[in-house]
C-alpha atoms as a PDB file:
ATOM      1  CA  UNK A   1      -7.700  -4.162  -2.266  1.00  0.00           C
ATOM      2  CA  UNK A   2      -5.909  -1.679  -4.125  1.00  0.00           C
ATOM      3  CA  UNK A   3      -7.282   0.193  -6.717  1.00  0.00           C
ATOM      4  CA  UNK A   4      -5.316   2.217  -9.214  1.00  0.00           C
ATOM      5  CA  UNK A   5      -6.572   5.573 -10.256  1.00  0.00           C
ATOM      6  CA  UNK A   6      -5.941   7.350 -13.612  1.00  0.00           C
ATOM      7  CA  UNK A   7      -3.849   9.994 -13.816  1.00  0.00           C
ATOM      8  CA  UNK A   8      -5.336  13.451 -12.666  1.00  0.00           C
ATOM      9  CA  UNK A   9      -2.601  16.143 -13.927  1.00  0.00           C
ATOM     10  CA  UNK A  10       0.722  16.860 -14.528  1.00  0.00           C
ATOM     11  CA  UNK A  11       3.032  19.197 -15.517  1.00  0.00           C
ATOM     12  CA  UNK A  12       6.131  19.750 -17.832  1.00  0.00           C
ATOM     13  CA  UNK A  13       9.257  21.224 -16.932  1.00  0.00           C
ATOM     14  CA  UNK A  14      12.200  22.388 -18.588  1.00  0.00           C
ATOM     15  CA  UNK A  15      15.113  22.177 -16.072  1.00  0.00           C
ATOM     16  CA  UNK A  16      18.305  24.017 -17.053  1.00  0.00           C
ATOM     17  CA  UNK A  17      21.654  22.624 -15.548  1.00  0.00           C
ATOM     18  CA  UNK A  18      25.143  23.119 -15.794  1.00  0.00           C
ATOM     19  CA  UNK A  19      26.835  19.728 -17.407  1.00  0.00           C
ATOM     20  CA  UNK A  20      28.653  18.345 -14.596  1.00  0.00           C
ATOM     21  CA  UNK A  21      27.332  20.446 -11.608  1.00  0.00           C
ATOM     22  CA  UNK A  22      25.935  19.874  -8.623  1.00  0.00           C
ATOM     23  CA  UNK A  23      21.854  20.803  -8.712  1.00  0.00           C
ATOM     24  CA  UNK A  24      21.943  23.898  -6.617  1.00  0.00           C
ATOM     25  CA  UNK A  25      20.718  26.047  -8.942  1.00  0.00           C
ATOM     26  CA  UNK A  26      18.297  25.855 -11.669  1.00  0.00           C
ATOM     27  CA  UNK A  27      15.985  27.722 -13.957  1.00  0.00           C
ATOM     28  CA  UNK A  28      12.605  26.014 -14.228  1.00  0.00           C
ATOM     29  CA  UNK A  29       9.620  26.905 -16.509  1.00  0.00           C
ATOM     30  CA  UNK A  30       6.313  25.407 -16.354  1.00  0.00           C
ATOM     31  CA  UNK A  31       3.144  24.655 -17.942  1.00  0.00           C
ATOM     32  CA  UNK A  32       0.510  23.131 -16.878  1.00  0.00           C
ATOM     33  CA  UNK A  33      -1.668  20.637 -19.110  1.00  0.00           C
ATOM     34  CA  UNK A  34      -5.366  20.449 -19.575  1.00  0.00           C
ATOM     35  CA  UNK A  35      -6.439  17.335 -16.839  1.00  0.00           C
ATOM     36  CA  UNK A  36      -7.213  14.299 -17.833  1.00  0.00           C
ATOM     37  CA  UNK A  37     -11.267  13.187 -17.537  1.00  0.00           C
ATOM     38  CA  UNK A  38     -11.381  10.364 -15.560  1.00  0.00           C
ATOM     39  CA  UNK A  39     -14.877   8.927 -13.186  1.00  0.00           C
ATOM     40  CA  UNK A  40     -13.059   9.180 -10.128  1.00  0.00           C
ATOM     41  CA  UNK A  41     -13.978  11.604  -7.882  1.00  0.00           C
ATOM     42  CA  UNK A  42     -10.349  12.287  -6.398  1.00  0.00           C
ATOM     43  CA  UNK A  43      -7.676  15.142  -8.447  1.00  0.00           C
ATOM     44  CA  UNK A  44      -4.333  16.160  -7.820  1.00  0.00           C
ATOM     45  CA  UNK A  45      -4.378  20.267  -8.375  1.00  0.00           C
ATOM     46  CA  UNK A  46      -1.664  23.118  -8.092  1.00  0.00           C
ATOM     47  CA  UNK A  47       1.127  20.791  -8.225  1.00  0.00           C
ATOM     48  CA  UNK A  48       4.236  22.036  -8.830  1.00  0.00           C
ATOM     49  CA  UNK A  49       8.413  20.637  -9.552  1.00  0.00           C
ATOM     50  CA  UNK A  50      11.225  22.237  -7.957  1.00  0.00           C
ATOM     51  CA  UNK A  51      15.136  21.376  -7.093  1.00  0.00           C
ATOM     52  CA  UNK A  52      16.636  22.420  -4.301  1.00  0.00           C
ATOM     53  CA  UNK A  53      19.873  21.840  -3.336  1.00  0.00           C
ATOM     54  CA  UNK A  54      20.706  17.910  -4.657  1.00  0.00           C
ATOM     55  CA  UNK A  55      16.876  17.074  -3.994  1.00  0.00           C
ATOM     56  CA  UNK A  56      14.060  17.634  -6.693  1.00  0.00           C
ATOM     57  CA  UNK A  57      10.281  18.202  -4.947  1.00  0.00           C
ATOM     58  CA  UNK A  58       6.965  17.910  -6.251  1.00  0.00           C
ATOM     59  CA  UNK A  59       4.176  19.597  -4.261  1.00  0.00           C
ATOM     60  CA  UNK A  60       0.402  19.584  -4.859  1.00  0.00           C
ATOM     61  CA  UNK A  61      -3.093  18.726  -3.397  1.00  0.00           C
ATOM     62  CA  UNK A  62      -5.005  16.110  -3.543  1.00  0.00           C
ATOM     63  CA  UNK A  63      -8.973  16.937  -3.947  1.00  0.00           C
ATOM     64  CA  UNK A  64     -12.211  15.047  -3.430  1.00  0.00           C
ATOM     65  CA  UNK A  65     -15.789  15.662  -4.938  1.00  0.00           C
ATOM     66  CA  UNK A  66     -17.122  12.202  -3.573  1.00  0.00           C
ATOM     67  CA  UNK A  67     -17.031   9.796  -0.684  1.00  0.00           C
ATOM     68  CA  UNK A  68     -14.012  10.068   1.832  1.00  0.00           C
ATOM     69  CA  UNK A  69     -10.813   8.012   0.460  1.00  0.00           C
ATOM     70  CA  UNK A  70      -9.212   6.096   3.137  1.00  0.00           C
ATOM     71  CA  UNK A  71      -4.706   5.585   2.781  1.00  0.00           C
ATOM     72  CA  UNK A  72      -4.370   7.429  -0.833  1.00  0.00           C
ATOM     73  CA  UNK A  73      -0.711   7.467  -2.121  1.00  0.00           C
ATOM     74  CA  UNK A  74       0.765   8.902  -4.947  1.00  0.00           C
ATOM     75  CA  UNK A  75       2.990   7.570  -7.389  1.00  0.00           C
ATOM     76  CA  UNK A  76       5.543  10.009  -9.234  1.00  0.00           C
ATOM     77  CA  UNK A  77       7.410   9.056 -12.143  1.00  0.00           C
ATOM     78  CA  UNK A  78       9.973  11.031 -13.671  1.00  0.00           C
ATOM     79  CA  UNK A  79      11.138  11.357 -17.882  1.00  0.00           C
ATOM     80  CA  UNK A  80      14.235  12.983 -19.610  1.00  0.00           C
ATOM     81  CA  UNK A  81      13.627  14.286 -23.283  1.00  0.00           C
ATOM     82  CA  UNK A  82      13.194  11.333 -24.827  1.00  0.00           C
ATOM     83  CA  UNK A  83      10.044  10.003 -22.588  1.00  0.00           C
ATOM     84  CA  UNK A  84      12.401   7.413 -21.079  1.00  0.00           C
ATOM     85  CA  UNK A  85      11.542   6.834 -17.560  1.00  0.00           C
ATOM     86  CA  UNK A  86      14.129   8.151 -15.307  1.00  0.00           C
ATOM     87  CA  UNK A  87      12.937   7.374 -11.271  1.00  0.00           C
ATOM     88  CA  UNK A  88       9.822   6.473  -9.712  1.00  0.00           C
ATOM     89  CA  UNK A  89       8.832   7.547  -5.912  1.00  0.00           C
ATOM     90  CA  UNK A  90       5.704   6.918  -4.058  1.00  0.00           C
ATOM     91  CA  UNK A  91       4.690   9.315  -1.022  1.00  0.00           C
ATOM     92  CA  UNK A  92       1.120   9.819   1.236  1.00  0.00           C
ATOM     93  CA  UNK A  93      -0.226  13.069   1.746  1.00  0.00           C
ATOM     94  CA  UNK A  94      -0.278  14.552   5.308  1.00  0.00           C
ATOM     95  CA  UNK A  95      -3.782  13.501   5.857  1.00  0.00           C
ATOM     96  CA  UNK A  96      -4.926   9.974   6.430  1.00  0.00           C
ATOM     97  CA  UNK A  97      -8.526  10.631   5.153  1.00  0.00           C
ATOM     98  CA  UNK A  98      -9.106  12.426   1.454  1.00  0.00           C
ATOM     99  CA  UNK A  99     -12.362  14.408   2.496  1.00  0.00           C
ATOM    100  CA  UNK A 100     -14.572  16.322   0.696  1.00  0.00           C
ATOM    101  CA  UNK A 101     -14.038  19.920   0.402  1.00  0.00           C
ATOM    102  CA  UNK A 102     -10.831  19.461   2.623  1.00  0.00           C
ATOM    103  CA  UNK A 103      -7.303  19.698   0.188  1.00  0.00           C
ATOM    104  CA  UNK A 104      -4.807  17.085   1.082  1.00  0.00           C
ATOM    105  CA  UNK A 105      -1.811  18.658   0.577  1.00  0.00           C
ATOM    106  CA  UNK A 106       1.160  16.014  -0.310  1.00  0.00           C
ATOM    107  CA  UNK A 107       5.121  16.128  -0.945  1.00  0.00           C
ATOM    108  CA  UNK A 108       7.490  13.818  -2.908  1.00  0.00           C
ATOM    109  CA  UNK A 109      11.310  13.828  -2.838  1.00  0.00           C
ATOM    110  CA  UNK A 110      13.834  12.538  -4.918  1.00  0.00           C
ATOM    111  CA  UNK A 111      16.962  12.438  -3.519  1.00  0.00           C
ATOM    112  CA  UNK A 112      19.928  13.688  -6.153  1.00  0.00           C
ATOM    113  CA  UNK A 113      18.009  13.496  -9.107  1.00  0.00           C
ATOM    114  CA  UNK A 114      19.632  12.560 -12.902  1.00  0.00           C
ATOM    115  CA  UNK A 115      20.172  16.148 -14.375  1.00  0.00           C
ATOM    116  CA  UNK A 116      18.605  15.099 -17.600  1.00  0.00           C
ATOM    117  CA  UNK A 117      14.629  14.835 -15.588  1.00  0.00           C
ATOM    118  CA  UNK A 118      12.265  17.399 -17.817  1.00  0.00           C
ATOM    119  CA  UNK A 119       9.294  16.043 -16.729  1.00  0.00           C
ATOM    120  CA  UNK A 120       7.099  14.015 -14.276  1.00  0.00           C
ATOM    121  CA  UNK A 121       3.454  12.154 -14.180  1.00  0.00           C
ATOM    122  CA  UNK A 122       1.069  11.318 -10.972  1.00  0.00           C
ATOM    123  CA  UNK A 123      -1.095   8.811 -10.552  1.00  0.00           C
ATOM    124  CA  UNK A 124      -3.156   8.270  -7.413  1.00  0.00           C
ATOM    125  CA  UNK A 125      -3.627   4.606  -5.803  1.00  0.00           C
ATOM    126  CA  UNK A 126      -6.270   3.722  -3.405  1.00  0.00           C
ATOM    127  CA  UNK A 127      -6.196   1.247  -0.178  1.00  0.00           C
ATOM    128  CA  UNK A 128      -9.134   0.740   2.171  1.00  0.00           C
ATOM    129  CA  UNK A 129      -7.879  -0.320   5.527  1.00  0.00           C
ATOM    130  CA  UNK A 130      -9.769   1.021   8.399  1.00  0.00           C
ATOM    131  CA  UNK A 131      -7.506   1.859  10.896  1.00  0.00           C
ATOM    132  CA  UNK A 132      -9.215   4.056  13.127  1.00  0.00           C
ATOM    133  CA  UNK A 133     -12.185   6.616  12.470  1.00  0.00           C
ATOM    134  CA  UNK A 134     -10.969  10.306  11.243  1.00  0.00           C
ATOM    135  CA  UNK A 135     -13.098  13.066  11.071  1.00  0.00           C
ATOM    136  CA  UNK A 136     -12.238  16.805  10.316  1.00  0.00           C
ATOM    137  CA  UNK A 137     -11.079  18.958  12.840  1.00  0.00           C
ATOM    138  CA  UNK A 138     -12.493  22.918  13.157  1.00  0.00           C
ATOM    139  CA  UNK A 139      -8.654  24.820  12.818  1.00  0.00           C
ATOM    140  CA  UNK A 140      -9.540  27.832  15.130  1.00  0.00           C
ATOM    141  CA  UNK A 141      -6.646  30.099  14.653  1.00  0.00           C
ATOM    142  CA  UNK A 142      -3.262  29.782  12.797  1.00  0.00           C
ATOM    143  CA  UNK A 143      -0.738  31.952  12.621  1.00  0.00           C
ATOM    144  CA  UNK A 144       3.276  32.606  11.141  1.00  0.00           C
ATOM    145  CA  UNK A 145       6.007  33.432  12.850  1.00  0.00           C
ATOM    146  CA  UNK A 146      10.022  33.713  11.496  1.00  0.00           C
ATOM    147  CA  UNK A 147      12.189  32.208  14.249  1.00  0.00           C
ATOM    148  CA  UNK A 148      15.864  31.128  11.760  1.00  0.00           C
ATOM    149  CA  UNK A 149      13.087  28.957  10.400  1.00  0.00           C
ATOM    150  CA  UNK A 150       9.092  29.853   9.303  1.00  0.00           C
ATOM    151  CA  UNK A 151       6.460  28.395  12.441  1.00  0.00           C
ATOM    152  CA  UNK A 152       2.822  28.496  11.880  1.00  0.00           C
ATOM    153  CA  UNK A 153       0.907  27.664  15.520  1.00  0.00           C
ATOM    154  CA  UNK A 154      -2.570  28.045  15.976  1.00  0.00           C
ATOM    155  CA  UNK A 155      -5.229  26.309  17.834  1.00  0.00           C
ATOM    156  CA  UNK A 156      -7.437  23.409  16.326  1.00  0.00           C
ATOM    157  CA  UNK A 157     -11.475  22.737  17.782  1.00  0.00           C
ATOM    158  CA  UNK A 158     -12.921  19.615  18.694  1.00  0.00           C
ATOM    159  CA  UNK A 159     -16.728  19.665  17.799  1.00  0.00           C
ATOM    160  CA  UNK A 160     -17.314  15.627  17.238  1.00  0.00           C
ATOM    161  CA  UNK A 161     -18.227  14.604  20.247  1.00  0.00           C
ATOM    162  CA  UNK A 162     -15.619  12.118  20.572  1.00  0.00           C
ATOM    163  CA  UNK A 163     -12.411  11.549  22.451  1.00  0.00           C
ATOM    164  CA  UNK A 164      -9.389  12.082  19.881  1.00  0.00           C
ATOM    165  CA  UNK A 165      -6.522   9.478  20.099  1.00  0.00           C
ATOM    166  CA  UNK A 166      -4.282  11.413  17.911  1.00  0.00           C
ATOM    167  CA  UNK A 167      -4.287  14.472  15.249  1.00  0.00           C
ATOM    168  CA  UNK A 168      -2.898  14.976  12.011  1.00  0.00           C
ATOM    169  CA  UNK A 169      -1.894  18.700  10.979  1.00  0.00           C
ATOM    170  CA  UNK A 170      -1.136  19.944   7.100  1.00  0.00           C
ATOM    171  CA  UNK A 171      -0.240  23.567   5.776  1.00  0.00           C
ATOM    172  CA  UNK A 172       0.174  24.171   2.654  1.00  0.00           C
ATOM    173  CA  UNK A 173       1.667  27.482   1.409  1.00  0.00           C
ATOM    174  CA  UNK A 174       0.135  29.234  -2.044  1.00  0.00           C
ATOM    175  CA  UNK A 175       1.559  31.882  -4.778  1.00  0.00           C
ATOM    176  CA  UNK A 176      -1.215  34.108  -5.874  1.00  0.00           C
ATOM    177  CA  UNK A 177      -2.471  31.861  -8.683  1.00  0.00           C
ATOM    178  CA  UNK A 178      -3.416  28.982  -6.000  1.00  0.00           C
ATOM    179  CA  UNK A 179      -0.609  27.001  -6.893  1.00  0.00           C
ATOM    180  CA  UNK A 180       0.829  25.054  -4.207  1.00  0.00           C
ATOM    181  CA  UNK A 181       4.688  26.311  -3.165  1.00  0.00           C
ATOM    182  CA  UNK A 182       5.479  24.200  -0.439  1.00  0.00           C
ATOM    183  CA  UNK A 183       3.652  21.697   2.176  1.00  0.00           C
ATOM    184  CA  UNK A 184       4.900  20.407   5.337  1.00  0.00           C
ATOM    185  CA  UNK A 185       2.529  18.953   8.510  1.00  0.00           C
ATOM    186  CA  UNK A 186       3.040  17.182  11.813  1.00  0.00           C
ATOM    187  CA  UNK A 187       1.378  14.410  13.079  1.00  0.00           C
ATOM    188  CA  UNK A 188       0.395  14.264  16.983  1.00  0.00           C
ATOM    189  CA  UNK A 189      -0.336  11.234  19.043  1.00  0.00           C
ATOM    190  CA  UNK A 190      -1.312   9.918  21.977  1.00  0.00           C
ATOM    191  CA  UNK A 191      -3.544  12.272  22.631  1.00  0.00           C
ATOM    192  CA  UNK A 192      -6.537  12.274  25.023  1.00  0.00           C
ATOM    193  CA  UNK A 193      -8.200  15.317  23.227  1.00  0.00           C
ATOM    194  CA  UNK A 194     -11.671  15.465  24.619  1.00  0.00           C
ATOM    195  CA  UNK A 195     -14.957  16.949  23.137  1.00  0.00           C
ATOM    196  CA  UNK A 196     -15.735  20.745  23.035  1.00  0.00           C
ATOM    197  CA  UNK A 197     -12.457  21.713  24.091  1.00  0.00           C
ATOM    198  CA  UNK A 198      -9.196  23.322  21.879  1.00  0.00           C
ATOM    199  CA  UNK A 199      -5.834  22.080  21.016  1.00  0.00           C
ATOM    200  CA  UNK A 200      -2.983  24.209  20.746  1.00  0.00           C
ATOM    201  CA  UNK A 201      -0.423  23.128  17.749  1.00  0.00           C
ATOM    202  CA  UNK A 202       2.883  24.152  16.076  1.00  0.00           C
ATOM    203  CA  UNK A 203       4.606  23.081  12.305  1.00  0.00           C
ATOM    204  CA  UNK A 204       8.223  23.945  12.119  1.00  0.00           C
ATOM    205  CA  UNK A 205       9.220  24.324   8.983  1.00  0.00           C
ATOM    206  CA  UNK A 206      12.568  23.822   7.594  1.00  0.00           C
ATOM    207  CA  UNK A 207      12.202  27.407   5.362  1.00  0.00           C
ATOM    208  CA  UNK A 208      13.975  30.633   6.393  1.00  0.00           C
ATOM    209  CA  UNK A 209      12.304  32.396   3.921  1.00  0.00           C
ATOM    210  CA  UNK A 210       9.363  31.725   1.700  1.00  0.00           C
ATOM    211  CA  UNK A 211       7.542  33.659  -1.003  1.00  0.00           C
ATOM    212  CA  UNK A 212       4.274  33.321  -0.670  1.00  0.00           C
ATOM    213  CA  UNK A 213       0.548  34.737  -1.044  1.00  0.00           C
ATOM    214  CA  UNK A 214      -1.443  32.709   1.445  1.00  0.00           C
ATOM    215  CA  UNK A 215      -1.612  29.800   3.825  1.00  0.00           C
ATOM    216  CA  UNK A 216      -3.473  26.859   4.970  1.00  0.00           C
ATOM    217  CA  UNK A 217      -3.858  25.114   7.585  1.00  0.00           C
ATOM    218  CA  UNK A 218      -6.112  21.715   7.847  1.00  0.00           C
ATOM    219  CA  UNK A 219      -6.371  19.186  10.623  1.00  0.00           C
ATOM    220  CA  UNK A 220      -8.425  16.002  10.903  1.00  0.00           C
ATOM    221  CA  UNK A 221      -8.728  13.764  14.529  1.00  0.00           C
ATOM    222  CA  UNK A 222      -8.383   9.821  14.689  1.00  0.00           C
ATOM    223  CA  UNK A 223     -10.572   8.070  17.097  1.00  0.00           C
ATOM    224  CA  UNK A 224     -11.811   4.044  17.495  1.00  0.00           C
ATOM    225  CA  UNK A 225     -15.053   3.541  19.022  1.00  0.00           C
END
């Protein structure tokens, strides 16, 4: 059954492009509006619009105050000036499992992007199919390194007392306001990751530089009983 959620957050942009040219630069300015009240317990915060290139990104988090939320996606859609809706994209964030107190970081593209888009809207949709069991995974140790691109590796804990069949990794990069700049992850399977023992991990990013104040790294572990 799907269920869809009302619309968390969003933010305005004003995008500033030369008539006629390709969209590999641009000036952007945002502000972000007051969120919307709404009874569910899952919010999309520090979300963020950017072009690069002929591609336009929106980046965020997804976060939960309630009961875990099992295959969220969110839907993006995109206005010019006028309110006139220009594209609409749907993505999943890089966890399976919203948790509680664990940010789901998530990443939408839109491949060349009408130069007139000034503004976009998210709205969260809900699907409860039980794949597997996930539970959150202890990240012991992460770590950057700048090899042509950035590489965070680390190590990640499991403490569940369960055999892992496969693990999902997320990292999520910050400014100093806790806005979200940029999210990547990398999903591992066919695992046999046992109980009380570590897992060593690596996200390549496609960045050769990034300015940034902090980063994340979250991890959760699907099993079946």
């Amino acid at each position: 059954m799907r269920l869809l959620l009302l619309t968390m957050m969003c933010c305005v942009l004003g995008v500033s492009i030369a008539a006629g040219a390709p969209q590999t630069q641009s000036t952007r300015s945002m502000v972000y509006l007051p969120m919307v009240t709404s009874e569910t317990d899952l919010r999309i915060q520090g979300d963020r619009s950017y072009v690069e290139g002929t591609t336009r990104y929106v980046v965020g988090e997804i976060v939960n105050t309630g009961a875990s939320a099992r295959s969220v996606s969110v839907i993006a859609t995109f206005y010019n000036a006028d309110g006139y809706l220009m594209a609409i994209r749907e993505a999943h964030p890089y966890l399976v499992e919203v948790m509680p107190d664990q940010a789901n970081p998530l990443r939408i593209t839109l491949e060349r992007p009408l130069p007139n888009i000034v503004s976009y809207k998210l709205a969260l949709e809900e699907e409860t199919v039980p794949l597997c069991q996930v539970a959150p995974l202890e990240v012991v140790s992460q770590q950057m390194a700048l090899d042509e691109t950035v590489i965070v590796s680390g190590k990640v804990a499991n403490t569940i007392g369960v055999r892992m069949q496969s693990v999902d990794l997320a990292l999520t990069f910050y400014d100093e306001a806790g806005h979200v700049q940029y999210v990547d992850g990398r999903k591992m399977g066919s695992l046999s990751f046992a109980s009380d023992t570590t897992l060593q991990y690596s996200i390549q990013t496609v960045l050769s530089e990034l300015d940034f104040a902090s980063f994340k790294v979250r991890a959760q572990g699907c099993y079946v009983w």
